[in-house]
Protein backbone atom coordinates (compact mmCIF):
# COMPACT_ATOMS: atom_id res chain seq x y z
CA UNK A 1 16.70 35.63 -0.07
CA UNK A 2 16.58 34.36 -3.60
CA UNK A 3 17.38 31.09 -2.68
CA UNK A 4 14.82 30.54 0.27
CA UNK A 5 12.46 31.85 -2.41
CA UNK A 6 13.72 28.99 -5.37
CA UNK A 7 13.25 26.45 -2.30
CA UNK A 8 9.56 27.28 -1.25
CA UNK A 9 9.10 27.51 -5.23
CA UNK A 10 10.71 24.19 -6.54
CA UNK A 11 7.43 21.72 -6.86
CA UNK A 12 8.36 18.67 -4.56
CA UNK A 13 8.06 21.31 -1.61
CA UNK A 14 4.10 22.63 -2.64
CA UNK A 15 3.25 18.90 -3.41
CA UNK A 16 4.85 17.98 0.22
CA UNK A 17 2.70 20.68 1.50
CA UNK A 18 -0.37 19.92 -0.16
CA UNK A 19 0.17 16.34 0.61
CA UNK A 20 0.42 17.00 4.39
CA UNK A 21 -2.79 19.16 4.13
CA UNK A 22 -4.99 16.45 2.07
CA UNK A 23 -3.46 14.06 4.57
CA UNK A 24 -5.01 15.87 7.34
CA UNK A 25 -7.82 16.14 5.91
CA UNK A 26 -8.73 12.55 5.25
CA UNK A 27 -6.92 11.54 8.47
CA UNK A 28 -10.22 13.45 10.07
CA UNK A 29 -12.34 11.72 7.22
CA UNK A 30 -11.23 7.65 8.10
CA UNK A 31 -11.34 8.71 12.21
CA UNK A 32 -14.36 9.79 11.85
CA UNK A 33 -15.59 6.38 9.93
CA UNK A 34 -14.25 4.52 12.37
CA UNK A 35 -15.74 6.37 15.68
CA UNK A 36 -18.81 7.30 14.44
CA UNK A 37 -19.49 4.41 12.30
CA UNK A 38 -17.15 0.97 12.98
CA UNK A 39 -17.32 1.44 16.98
CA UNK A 40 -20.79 1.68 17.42
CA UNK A 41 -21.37 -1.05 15.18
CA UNK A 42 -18.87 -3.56 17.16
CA UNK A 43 -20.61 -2.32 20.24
CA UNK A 44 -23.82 -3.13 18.99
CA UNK A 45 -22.32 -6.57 18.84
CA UNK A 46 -19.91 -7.09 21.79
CA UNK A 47 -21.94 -4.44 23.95
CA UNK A 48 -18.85 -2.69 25.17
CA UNK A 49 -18.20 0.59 23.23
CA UNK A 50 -14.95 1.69 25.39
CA UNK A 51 -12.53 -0.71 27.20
CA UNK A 52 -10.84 2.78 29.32
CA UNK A 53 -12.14 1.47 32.25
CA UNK A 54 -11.01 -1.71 32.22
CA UNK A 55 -7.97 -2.23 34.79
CA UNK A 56 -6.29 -5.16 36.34
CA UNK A 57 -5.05 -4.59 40.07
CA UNK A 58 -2.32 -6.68 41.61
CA UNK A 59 -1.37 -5.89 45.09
CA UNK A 60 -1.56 -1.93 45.07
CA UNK A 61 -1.37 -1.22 42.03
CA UNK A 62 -3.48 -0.90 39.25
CA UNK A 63 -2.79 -1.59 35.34
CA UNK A 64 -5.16 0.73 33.23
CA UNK A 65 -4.72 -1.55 29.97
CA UNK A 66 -8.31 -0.83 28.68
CA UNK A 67 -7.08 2.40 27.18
CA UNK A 68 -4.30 0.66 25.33
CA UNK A 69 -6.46 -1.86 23.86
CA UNK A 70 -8.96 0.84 22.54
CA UNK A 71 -5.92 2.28 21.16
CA UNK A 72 -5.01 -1.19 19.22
CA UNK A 73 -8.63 -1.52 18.17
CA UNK A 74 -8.63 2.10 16.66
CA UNK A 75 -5.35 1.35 15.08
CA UNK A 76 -6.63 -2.33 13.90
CA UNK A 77 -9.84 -0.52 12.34
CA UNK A 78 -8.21 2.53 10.54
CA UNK A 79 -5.57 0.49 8.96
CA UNK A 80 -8.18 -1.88 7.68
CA UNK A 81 -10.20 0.81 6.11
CA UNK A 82 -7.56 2.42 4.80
CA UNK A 83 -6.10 -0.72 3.22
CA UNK A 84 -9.94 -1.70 1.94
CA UNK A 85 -10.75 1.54 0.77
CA UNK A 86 -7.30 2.85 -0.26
CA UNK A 87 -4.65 0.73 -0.98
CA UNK A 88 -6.80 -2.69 -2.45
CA UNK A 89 -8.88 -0.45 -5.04
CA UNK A 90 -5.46 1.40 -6.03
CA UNK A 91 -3.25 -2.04 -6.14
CA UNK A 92 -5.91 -3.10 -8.41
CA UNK A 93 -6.65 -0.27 -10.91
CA UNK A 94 -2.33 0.26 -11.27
CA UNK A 95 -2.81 -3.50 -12.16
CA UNK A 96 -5.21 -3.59 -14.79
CA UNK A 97 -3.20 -0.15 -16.24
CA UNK A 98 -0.05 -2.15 -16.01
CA UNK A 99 1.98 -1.88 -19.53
CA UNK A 100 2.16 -5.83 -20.86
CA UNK A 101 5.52 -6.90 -20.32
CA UNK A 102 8.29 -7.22 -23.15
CA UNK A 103 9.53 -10.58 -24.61
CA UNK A 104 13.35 -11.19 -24.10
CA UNK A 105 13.87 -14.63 -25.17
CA UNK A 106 11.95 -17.64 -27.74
CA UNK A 107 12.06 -20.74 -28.56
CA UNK A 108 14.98 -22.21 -31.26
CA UNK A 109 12.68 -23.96 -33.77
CA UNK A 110 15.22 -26.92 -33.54
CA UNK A 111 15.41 -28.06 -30.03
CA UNK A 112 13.08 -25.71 -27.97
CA UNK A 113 15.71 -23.79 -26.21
CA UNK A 114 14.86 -20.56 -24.69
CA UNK A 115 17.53 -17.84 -26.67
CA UNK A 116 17.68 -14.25 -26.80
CA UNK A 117 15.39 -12.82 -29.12
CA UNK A 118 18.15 -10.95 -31.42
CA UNK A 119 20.19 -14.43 -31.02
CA UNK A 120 21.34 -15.72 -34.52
CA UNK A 121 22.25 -18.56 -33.07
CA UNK A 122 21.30 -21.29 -30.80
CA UNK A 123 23.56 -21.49 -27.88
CA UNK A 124 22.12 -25.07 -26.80
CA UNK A 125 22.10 -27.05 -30.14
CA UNK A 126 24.23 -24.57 -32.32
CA UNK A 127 21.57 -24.38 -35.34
CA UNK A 128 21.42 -20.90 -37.19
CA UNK A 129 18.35 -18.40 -36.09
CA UNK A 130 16.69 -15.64 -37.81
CA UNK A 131 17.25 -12.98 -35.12
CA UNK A 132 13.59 -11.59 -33.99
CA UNK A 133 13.12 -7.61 -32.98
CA UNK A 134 12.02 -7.18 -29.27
CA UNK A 135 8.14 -7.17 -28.89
């Protein structure tokens, strides 16, 4: 019993759960931006809020493939809000908090050679280097 209880205590397991939860949650949140906001818009413009009834018929039978294309729409429009209001705004924030990255190599004052930046010499043109600390 003192295990089980360790696992439902150990953190990754709560932040799974409350993960799954908040994902829920804003699941309802973009489907609801998307029915009650994006559709109506596009069928303001197109004029055709649902394609369910839209079938094609070839001999007897019938192909219902106006269901499946309100499904692709749906999908088309939540991953574009969710990329647009998600993922673009985060990309760019982590970007501008991105750490500057580190200098590995210089120039040798002689001949322009890129070198290590602790090199004390130049491998190209062989000239002695004062040996630089990592920036």
């Amino acid at each position: 019993m003192s295990g089980f209880k360790k696992f439902l205590l150990r953190g990754n397991v709560i932040e799974l759960a409350v993960a799954v939860v908040i994902g829920a949650a804003f699941t309802s949140i973009v489907n609801s931006f998307v029915s009650d906001l994006l559709t109506p818009a596009i069928s303001a413009l197109v004029g055709e809020p649902n394609f369910g009834n839209l079938k094609l018929h070839i001999g007897t039978a019938s192909i219902n493939y106006g269901n499946f294309l309100n499904a692709v729409i749906s999908f088309l429009l939540v991953a574009s809000v969710l990329y647009w209001l998600i993922v673009r705004p985060y990309e760019l924030l982590a970007e501008r908090f991105k750490p500057a990255p580190t200098k590995v190599t210089r120039d040798c004052p002689e001949c322009l050679t890129q070198i290590p930046m602790a090199a004390t010499r130049c491998s190209a043109c062989t000239s002695q280097v004062t040996p630089v600390e990592g920036r």
